[in-house]
N, C-alpha and C. Protein backbone atom coordinates (compact mmCIF):
# COMPACT_ATOMS: atom_id res chain seq x y z
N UNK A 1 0.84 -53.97 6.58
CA UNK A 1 -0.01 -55.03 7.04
C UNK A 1 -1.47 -54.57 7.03
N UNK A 2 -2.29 -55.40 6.51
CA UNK A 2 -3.82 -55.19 6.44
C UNK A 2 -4.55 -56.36 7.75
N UNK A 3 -5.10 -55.25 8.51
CA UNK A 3 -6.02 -56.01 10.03
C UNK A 3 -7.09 -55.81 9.66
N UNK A 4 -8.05 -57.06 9.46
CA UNK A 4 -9.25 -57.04 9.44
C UNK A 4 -10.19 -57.62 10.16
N UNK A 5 -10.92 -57.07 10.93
CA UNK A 5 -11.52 -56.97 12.17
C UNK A 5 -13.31 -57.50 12.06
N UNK A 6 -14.09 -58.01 12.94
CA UNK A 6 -15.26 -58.82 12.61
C UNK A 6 -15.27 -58.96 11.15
N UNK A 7 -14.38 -59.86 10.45
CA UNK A 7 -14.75 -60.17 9.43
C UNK A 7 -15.71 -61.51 9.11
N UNK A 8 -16.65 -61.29 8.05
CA UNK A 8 -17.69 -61.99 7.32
C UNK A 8 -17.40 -62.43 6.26
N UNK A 9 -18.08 -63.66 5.77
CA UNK A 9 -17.99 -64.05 4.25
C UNK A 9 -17.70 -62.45 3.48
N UNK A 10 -19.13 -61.69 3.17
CA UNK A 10 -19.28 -60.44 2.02
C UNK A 10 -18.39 -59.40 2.93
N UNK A 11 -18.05 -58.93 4.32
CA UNK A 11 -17.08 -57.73 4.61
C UNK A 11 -16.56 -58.10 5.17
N UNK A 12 -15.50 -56.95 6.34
CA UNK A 12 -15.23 -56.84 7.48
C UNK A 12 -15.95 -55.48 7.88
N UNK A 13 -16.31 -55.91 9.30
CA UNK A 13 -16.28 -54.20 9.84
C UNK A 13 -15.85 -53.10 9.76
N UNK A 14 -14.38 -53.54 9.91
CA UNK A 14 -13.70 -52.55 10.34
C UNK A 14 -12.20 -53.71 9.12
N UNK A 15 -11.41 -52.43 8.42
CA UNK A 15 -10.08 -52.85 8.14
C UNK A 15 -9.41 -51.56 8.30
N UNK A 16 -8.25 -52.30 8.51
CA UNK A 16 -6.78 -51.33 8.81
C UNK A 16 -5.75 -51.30 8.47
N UNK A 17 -5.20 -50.09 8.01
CA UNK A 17 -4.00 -50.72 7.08
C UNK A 17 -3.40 -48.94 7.71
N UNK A 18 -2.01 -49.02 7.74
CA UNK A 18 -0.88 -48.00 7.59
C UNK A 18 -1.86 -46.64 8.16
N UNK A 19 -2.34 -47.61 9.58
CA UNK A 19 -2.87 -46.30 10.36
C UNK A 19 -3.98 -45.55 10.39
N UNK A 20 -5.06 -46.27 9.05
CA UNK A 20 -5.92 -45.91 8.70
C UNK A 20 -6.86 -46.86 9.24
N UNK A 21 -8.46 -46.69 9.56
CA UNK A 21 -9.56 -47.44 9.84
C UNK A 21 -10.22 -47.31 9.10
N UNK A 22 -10.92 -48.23 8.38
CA UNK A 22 -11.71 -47.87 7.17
C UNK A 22 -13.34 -48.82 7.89
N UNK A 23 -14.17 -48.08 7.69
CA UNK A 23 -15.63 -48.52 8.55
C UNK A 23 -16.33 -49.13 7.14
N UNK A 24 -17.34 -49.82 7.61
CA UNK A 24 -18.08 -50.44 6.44
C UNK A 24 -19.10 -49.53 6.89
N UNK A 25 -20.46 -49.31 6.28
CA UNK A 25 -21.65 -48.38 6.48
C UNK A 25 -22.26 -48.89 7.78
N UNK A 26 -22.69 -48.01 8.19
CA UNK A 26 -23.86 -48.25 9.61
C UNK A 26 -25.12 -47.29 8.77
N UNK A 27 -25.64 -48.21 9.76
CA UNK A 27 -27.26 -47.55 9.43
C UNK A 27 -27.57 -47.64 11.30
N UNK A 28 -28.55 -47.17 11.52
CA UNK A 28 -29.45 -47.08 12.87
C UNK A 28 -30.71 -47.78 12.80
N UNK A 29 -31.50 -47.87 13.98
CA UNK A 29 -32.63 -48.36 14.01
C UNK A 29 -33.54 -46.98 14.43
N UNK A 30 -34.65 -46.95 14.68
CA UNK A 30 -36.03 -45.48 15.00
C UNK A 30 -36.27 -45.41 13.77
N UNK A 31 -37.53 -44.62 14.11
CA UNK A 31 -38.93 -44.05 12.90
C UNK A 31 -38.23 -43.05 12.52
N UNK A 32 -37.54 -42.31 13.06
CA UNK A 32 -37.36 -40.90 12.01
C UNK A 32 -35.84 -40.73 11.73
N UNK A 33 -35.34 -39.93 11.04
CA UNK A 33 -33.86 -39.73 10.53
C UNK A 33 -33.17 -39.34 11.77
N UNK A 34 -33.66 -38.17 13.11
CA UNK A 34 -33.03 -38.20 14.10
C UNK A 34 -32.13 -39.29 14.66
N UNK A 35 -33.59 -40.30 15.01
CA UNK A 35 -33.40 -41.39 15.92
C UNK A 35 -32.29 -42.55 14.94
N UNK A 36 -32.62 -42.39 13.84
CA UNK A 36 -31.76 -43.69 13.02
C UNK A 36 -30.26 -42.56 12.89
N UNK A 37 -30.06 -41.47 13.14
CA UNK A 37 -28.89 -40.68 12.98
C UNK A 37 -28.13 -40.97 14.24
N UNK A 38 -29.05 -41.04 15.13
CA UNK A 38 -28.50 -40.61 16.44
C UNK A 38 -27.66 -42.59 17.01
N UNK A 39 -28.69 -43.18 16.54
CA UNK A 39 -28.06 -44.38 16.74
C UNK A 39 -26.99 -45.24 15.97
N UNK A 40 -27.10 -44.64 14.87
CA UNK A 40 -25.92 -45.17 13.49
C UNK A 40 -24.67 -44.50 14.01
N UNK A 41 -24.71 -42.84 14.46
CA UNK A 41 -23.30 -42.64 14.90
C UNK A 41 -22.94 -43.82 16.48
N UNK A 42 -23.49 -43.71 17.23
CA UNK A 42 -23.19 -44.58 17.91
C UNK A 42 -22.98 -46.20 17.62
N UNK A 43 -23.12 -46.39 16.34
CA UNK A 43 -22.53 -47.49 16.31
C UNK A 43 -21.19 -47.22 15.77
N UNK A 44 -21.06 -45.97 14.92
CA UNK A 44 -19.90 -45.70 14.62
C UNK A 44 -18.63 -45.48 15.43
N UNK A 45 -19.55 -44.73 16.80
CA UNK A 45 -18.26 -44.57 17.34
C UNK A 45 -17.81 -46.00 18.20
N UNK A 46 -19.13 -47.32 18.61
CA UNK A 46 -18.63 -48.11 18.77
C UNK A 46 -17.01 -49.13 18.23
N UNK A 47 -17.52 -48.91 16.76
CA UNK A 47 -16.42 -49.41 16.07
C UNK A 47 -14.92 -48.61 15.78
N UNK A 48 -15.27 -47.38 16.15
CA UNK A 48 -14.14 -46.48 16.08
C UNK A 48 -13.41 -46.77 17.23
N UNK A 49 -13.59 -46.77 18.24
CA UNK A 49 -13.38 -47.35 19.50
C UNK A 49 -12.84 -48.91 19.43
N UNK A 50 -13.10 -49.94 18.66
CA UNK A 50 -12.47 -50.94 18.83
C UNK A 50 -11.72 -50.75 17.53
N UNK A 51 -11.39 -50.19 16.77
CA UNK A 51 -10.54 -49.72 15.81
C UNK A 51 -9.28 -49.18 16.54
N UNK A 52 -8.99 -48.35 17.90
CA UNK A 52 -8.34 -47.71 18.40
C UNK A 52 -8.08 -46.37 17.69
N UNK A 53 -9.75 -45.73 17.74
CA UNK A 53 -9.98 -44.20 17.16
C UNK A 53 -11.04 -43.71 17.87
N UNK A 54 -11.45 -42.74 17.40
CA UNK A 54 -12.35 -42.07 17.95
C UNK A 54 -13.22 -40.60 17.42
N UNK A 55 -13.61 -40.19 17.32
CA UNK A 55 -14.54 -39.37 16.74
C UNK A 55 -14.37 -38.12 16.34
N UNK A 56 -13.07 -37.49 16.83
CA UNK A 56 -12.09 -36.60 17.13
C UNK A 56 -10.88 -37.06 15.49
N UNK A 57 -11.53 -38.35 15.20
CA UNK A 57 -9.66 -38.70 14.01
C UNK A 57 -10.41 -39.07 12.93
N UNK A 58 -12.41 -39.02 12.69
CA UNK A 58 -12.21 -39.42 11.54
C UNK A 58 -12.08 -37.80 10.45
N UNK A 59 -11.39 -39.02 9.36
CA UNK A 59 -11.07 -38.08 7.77
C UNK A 59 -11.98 -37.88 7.42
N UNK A 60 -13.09 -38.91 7.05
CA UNK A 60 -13.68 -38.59 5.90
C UNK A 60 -15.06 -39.05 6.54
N UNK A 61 -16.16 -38.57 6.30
CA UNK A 61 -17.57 -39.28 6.37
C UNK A 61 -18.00 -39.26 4.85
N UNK A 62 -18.55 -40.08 4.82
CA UNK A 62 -19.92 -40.00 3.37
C UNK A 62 -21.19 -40.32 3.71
N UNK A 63 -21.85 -39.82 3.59
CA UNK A 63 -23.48 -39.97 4.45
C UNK A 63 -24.32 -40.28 2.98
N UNK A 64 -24.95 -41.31 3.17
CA UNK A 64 -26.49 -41.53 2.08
C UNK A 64 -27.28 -41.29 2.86
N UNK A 65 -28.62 -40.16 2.34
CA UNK A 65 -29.77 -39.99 2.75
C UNK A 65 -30.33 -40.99 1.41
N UNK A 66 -32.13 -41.62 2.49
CA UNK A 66 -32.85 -42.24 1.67
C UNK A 66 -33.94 -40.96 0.80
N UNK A 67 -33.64 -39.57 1.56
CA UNK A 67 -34.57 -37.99 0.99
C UNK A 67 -33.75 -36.92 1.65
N UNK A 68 -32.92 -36.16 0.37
CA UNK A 68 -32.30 -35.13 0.58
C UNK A 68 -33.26 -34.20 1.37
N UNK A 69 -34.81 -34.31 1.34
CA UNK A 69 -35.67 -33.89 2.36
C UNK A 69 -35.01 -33.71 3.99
N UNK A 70 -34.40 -34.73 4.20
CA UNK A 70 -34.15 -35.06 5.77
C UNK A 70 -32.89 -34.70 6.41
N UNK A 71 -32.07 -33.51 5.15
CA UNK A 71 -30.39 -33.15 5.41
C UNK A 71 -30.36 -31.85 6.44
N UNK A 72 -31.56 -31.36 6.54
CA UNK A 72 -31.66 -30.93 7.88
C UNK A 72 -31.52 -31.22 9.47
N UNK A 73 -32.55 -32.28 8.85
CA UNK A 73 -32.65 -32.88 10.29
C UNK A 73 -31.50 -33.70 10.86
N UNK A 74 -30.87 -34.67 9.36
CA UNK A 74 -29.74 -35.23 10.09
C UNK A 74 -28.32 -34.01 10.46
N UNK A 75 -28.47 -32.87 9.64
CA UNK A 75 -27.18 -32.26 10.14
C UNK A 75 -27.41 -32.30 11.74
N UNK A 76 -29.02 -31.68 12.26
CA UNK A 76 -29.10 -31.18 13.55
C UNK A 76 -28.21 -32.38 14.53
N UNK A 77 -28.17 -33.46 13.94
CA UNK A 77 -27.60 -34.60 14.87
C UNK A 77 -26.21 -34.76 14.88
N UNK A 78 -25.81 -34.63 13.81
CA UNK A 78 -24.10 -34.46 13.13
C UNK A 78 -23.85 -33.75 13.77
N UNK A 79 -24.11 -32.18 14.23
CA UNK A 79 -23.46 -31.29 14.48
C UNK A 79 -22.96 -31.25 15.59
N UNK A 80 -24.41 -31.71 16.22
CA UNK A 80 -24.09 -32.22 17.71
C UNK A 80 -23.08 -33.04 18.43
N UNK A 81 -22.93 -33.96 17.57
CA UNK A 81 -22.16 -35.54 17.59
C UNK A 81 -20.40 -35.42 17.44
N UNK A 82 -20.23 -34.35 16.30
CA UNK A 82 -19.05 -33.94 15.89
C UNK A 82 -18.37 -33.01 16.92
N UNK A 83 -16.64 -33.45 17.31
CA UNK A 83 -16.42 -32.87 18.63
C UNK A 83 -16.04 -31.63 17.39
N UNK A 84 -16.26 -30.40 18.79
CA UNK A 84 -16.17 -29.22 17.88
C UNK A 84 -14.31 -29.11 17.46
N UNK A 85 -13.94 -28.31 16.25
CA UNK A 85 -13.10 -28.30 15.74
C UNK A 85 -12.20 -29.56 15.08
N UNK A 86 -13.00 -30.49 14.77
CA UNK A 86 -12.56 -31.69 14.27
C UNK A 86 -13.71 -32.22 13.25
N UNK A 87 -14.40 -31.51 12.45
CA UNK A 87 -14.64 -31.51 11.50
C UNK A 87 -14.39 -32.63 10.68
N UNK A 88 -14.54 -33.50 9.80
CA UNK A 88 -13.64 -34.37 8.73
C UNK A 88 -14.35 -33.95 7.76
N UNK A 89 -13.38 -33.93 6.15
CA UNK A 89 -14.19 -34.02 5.17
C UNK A 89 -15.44 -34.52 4.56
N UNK A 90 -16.53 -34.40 4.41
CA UNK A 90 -17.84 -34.67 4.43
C UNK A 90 -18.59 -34.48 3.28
N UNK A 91 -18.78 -35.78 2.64
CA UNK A 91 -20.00 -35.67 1.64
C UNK A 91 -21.39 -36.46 1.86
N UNK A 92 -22.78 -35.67 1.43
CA UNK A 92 -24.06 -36.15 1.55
C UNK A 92 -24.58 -35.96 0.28
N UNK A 93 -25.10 -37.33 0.06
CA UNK A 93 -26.12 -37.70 -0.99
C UNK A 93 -27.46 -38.45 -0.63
N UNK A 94 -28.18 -38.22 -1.71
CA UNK A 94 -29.07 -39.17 -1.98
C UNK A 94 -29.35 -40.48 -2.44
N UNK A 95 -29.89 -41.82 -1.90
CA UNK A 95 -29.44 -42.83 -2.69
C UNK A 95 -30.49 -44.00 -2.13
N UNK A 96 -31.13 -44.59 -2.90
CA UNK A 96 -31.93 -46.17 -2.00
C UNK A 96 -30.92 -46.89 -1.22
N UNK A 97 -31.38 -46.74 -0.51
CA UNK A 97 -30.46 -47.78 1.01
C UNK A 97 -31.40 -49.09 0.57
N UNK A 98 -30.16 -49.71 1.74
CA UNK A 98 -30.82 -51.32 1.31
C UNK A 98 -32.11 -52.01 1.30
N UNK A 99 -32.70 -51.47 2.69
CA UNK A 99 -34.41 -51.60 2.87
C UNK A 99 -35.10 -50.64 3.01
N UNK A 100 -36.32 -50.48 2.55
CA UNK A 100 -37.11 -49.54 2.61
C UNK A 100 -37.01 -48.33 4.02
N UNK A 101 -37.18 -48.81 4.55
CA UNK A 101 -37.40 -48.14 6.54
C UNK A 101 -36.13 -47.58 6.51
N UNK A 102 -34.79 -47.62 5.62
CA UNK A 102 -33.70 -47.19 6.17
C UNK A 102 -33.83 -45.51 5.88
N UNK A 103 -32.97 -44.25 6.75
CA UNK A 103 -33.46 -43.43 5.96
C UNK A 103 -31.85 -42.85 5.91
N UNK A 104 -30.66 -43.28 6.77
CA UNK A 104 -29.15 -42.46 6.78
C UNK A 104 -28.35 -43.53 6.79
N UNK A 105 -27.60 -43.71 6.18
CA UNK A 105 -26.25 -44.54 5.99
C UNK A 105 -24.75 -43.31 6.39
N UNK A 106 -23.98 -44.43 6.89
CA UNK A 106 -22.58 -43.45 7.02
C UNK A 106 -21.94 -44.57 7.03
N UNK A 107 -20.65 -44.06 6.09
CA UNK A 107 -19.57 -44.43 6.25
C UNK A 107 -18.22 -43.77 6.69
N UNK A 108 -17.53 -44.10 7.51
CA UNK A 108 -15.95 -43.71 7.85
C UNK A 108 -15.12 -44.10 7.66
N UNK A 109 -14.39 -43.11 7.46
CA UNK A 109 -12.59 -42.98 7.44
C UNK A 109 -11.94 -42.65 8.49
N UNK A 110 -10.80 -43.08 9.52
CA UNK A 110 -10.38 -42.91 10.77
C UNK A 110 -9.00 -42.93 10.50
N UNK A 111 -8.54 -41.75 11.13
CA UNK A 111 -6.98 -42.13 11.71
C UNK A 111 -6.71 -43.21 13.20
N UNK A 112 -5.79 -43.88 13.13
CA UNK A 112 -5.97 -44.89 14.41
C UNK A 112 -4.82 -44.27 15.75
């Protein structure tokens, strides 16, 4: 069975299928990659949370930076954010986000 959760015409938030949570991208709001890091995971873990997960089960992240410049600064926030020893597989790139001002995108993968 496929659950799909705040769904929209173009997504859903959140879909679920055979235990899996699959997140659509968050972005954050603030001036700098911190502040848009620090608030994008919190939306993440919002939705992980009504997914029936949590931060501790995701698989996979994929992070777009808008400047591989700023993979510093967002790790400093990741690292933080990530409960220790629960790690998920993790890839970061570079890539134009949708509007200019954006500077970190993430997407997740969750066990439920």
């Amino acid at each position: 069975m496929i659950e799909r959760i705040d769904t929209g015409q173009r997504m859903s938030k959140i879909v679920k299928h055979n235990g899996v949570a699959y997140l659509c991208g968050q972005v954050g709001d603030g001036a700098t990659v911190s502040d848009q890091t620090r608030d994008c995971l919190s939306r993440v873990e919002a939705l992980l949370n009504k997914a029936g997960s949590a931060p501790d089960r995701i698989l996979q992240a994929v992070i777009w930076l808008s400047d591989m410049a700023d993979f510093a600064e967002m790790n400093e926030v990741w690292d933080a954010w990530v409960p220790e020893g629960h790690a998920p597989a993790r890839a970061c790139g570079e890539a134009r986000l949708a509007r200019p001002e954006l500077k970190v995108e993430i997407i997740v993968t969750a066990a439920c």
